[in-house]
N, C-alpha and C. Protein backbone atom coordinates (compact mmCIF):
# COMPACT_ATOMS: atom_id res chain seq x y z
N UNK A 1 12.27 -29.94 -46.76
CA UNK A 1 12.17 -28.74 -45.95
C UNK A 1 11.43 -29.09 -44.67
N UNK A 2 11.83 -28.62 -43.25
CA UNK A 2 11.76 -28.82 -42.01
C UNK A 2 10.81 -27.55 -41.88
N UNK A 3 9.50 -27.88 -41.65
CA UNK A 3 8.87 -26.19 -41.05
C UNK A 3 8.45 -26.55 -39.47
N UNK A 4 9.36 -25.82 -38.37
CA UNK A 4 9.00 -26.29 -37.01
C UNK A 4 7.90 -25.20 -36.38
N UNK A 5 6.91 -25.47 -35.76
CA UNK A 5 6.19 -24.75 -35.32
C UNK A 5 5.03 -25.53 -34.31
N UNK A 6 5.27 -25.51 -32.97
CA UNK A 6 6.14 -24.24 -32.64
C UNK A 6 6.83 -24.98 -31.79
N UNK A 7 8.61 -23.94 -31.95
CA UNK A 7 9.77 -24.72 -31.02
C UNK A 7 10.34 -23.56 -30.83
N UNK A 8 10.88 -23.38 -29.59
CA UNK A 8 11.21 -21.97 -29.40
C UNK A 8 12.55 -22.07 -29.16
N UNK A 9 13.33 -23.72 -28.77
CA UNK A 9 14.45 -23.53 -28.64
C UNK A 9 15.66 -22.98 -29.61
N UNK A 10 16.32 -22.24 -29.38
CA UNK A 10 17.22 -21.05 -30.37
C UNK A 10 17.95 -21.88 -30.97
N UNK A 11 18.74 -23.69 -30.59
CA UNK A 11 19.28 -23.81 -31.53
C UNK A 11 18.78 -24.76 -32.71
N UNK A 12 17.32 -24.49 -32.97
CA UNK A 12 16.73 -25.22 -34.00
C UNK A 12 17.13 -24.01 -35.38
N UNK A 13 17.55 -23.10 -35.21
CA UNK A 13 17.33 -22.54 -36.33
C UNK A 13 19.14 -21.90 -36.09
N UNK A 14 19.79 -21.75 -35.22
CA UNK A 14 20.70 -21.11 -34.14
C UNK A 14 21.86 -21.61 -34.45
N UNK A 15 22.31 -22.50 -33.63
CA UNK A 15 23.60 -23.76 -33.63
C UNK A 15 23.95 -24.24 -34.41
N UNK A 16 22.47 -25.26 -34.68
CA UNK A 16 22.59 -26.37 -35.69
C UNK A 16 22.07 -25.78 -36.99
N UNK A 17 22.16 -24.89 -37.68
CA UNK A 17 21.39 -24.01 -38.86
C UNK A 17 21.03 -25.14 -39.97
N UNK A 18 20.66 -24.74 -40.31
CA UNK A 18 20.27 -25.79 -41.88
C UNK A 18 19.34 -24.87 -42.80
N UNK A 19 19.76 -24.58 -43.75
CA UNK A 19 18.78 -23.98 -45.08
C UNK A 19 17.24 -24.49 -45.12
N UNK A 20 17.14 -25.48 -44.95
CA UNK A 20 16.46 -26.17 -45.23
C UNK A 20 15.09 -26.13 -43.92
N UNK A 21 15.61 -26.09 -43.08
CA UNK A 21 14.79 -25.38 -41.49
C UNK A 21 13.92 -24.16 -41.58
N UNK A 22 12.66 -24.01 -41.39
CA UNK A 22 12.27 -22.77 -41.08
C UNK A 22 11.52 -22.88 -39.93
N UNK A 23 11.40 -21.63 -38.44
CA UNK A 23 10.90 -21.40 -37.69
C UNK A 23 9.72 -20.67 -37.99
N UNK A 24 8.45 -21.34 -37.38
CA UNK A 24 7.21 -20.43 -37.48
C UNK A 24 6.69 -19.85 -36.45
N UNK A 25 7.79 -19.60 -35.33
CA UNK A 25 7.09 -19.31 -34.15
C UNK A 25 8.48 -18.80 -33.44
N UNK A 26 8.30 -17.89 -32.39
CA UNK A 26 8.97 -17.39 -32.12
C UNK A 26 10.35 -18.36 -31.22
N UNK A 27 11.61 -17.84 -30.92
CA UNK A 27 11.97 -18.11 -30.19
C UNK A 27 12.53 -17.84 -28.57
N UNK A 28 13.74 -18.20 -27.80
CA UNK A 28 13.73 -17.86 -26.25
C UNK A 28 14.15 -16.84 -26.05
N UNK A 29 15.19 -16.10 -27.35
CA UNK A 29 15.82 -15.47 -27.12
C UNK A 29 14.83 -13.36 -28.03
N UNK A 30 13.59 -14.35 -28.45
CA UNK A 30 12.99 -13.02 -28.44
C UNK A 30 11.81 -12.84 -27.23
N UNK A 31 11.59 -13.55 -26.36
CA UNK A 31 10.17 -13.49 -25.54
C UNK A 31 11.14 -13.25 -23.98
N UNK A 32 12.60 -13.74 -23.89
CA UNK A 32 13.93 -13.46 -22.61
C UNK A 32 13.65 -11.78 -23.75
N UNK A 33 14.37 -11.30 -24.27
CA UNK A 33 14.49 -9.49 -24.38
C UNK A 33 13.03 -8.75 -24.25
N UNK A 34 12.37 -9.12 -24.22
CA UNK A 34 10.89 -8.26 -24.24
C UNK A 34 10.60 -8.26 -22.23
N UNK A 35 10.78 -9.46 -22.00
CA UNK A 35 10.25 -9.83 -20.82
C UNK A 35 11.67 -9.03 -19.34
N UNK A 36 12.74 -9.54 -19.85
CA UNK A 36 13.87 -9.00 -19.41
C UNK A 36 14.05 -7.15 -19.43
N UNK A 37 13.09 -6.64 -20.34
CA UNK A 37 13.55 -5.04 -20.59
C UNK A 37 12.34 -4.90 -19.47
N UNK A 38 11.66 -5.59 -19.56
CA UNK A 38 10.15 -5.02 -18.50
C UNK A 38 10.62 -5.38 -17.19
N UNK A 39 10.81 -6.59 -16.77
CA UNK A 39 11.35 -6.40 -15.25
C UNK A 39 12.88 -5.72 -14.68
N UNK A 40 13.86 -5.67 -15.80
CA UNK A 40 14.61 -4.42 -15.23
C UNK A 40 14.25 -3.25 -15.48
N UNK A 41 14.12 -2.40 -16.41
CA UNK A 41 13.65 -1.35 -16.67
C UNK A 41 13.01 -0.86 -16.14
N UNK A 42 11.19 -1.57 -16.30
CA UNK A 42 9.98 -1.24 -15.71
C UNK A 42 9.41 -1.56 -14.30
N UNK A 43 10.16 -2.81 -14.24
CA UNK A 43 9.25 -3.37 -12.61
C UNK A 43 10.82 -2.72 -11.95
N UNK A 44 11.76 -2.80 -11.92
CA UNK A 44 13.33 -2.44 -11.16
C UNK A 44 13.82 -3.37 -10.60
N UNK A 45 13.43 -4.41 -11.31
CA UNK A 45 13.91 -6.27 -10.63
C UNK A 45 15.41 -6.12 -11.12
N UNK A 46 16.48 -6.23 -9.87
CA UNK A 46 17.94 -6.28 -10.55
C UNK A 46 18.61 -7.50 -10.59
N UNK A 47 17.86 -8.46 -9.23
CA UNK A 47 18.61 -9.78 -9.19
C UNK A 47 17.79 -10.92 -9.45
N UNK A 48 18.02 -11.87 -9.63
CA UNK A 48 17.21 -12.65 -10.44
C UNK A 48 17.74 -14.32 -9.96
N UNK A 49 17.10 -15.55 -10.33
CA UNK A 49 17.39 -16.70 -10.00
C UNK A 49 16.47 -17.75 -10.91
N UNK A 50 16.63 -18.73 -11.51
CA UNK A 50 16.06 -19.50 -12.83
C UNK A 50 15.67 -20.65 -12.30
N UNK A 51 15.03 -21.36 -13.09
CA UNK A 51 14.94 -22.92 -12.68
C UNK A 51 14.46 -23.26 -14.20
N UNK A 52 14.68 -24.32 -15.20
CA UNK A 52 14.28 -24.49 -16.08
C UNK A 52 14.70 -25.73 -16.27
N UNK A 53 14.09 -27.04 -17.31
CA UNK A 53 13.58 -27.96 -17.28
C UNK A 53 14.97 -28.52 -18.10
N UNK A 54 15.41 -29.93 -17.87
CA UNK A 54 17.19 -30.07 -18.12
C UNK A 54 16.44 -30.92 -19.21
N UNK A 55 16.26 -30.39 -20.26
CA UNK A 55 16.14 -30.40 -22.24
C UNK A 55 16.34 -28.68 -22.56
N UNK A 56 16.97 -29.06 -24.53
CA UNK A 56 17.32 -28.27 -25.06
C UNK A 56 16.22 -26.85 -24.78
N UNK A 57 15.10 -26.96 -25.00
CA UNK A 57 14.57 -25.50 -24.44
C UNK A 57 14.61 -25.29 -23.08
N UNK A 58 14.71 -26.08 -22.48
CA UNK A 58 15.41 -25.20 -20.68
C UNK A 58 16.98 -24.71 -21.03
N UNK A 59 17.70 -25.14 -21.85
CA UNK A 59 18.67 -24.80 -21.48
C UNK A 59 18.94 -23.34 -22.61
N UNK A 60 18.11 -23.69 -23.42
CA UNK A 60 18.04 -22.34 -24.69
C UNK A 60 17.06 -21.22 -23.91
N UNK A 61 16.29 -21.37 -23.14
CA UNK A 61 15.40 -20.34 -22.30
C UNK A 61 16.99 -20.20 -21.11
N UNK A 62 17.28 -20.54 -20.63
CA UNK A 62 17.87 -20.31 -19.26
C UNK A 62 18.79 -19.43 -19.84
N UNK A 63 19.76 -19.72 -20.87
CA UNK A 63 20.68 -18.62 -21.52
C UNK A 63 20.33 -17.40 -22.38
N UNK A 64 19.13 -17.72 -22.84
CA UNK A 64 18.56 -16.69 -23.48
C UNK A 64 18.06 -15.10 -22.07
N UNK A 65 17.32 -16.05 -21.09
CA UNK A 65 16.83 -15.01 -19.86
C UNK A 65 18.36 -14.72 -19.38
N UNK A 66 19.67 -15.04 -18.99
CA UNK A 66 20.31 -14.94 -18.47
C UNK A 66 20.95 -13.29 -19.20
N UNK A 67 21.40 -13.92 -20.65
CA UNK A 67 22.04 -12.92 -21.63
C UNK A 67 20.99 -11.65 -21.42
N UNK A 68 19.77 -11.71 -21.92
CA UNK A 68 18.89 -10.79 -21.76
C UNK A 68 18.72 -9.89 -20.42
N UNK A 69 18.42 -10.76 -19.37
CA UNK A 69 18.64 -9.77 -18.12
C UNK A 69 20.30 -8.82 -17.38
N UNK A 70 21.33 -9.66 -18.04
CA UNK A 70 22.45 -9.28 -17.87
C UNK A 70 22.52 -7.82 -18.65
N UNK A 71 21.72 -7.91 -20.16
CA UNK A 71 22.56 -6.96 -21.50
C UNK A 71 21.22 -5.73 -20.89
N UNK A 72 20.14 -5.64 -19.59
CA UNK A 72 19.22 -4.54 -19.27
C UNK A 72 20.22 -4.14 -18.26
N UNK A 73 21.16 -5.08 -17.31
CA UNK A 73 21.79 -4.61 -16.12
C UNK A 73 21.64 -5.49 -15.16
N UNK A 74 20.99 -6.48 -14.83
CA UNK A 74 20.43 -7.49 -14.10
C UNK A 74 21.22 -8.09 -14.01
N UNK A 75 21.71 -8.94 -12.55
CA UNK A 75 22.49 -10.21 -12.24
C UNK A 75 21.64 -11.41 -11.76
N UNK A 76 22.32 -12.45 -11.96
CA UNK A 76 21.86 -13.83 -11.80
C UNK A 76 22.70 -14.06 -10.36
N UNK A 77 22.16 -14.25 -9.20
CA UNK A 77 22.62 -14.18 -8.02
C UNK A 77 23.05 -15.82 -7.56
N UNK A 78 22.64 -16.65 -8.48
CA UNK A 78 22.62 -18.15 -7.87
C UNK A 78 22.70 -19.00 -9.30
N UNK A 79 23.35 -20.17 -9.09
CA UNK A 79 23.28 -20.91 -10.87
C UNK A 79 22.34 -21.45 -11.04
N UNK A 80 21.91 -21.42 -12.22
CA UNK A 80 20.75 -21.88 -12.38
C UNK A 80 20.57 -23.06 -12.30
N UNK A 81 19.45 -23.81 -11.79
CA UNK A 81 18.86 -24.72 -11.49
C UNK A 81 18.06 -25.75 -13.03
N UNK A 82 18.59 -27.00 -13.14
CA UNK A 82 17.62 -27.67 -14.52
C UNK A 82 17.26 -29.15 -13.74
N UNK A 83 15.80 -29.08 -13.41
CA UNK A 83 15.00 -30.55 -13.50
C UNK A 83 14.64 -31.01 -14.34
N UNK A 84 14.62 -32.22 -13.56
CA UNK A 84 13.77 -33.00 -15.12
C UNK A 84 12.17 -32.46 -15.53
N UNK A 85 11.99 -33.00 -16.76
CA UNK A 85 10.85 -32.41 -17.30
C UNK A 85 9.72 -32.88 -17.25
N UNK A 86 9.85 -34.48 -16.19
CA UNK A 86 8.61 -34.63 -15.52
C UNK A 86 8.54 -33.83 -13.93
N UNK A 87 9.05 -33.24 -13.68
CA UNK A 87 8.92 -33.09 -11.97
C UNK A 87 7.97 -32.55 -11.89
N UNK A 88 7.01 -33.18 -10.50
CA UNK A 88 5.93 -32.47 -9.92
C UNK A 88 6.06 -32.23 -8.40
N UNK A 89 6.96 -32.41 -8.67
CA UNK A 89 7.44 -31.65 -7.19
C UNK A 89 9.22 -31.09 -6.82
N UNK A 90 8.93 -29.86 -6.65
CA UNK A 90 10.25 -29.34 -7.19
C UNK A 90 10.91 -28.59 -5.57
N UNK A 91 10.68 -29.61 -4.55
CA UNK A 91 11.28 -28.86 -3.36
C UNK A 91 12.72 -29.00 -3.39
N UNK A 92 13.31 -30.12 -3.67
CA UNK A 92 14.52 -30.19 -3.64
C UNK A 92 15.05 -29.82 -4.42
N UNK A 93 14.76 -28.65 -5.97
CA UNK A 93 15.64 -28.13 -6.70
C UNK A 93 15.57 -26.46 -6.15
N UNK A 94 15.07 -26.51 -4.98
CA UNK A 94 15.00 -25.12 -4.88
C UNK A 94 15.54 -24.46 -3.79
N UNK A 95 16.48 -25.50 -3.02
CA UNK A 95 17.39 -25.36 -2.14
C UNK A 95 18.16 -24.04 -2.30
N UNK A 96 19.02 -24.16 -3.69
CA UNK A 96 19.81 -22.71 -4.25
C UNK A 96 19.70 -21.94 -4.09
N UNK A 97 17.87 -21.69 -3.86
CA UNK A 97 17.77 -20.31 -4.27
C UNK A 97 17.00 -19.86 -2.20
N UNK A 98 17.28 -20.60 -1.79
CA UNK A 98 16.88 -20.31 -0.49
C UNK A 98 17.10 -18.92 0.38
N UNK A 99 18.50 -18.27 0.25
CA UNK A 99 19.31 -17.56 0.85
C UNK A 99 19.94 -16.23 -0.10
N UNK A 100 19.20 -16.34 -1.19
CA UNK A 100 19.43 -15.44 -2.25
C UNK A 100 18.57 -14.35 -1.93
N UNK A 101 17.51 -13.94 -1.87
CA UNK A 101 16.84 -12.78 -1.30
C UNK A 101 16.75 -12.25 -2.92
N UNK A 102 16.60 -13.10 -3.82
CA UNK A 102 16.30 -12.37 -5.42
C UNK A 102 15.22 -11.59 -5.62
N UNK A 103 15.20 -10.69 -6.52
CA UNK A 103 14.16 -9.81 -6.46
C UNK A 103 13.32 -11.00 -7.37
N UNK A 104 13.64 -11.34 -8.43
CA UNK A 104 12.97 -12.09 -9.62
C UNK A 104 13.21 -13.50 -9.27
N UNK A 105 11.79 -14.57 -9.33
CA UNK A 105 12.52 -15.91 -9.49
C UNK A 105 11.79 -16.42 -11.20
N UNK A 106 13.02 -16.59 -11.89
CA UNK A 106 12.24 -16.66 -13.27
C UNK A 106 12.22 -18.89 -13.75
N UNK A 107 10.80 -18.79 -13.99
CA UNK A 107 10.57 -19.87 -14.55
C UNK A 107 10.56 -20.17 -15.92
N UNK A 108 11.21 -21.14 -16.34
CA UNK A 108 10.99 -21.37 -17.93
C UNK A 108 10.82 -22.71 -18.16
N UNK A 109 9.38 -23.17 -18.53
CA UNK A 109 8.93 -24.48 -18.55
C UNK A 109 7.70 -24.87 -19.52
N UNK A 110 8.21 -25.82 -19.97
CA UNK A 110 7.28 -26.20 -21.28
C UNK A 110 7.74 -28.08 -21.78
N UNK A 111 6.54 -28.34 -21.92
CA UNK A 111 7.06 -29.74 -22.30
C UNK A 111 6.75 -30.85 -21.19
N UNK A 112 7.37 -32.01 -21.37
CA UNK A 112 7.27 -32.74 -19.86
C UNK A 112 5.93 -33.86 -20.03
């Protein structure tokens, strides 16, 4: 028996399922709906733009915020952006989002 804690990417328990797997900690796709109902809903953020780290939890956060802000009403105005998960300096991944005028720029980063 696999007890992961803590990994938030969705397809540890998700994709790749296994009986044998248990999550002790939350995952992307419950902390994207909590966070996603508050900035459309509550703050009135409608457009939005990502950057998240090119491993399985950037890419399980980036779809998780995407689905989530889409299923409040929210659009993703620009594609999302994945660096690597050492970068400490992130000018050149942020070209994309230059000319977008997004209300939201959402980060999802962990690891590295």
């Amino acid at each position: 028996i696999l007890i992961a804690a803590p990994a938030a990417a969705n397809d540890l328990t998700g994709l790749t399922f296994n009986e044998n797997t248990f999550r002790a900690s939350r995952n992307n796709y419950q902390d994207a709906m909590a966070i996603c109902d508050q900035f459309v809903n509550g703050d009135g953020y409608q457009t939005f733009v990502q950057i998240a780290p090119d491993y399985s939890f950037g890419y399980g956060g980036a779809a998780a915020y995407k689905d989530a802000c889409t299923f409040f009403g929210g659009e993703f105005i620009a594609d999302d952006v994945f660096a690597p998960a050492d970068t400490t300096d992130f000018t050149s991944f942020l070209g994309p989002f230059a000319d977008t005028d997004a209300d939201a720029f959402l980060v999802t980063w962990a690891g590295g």
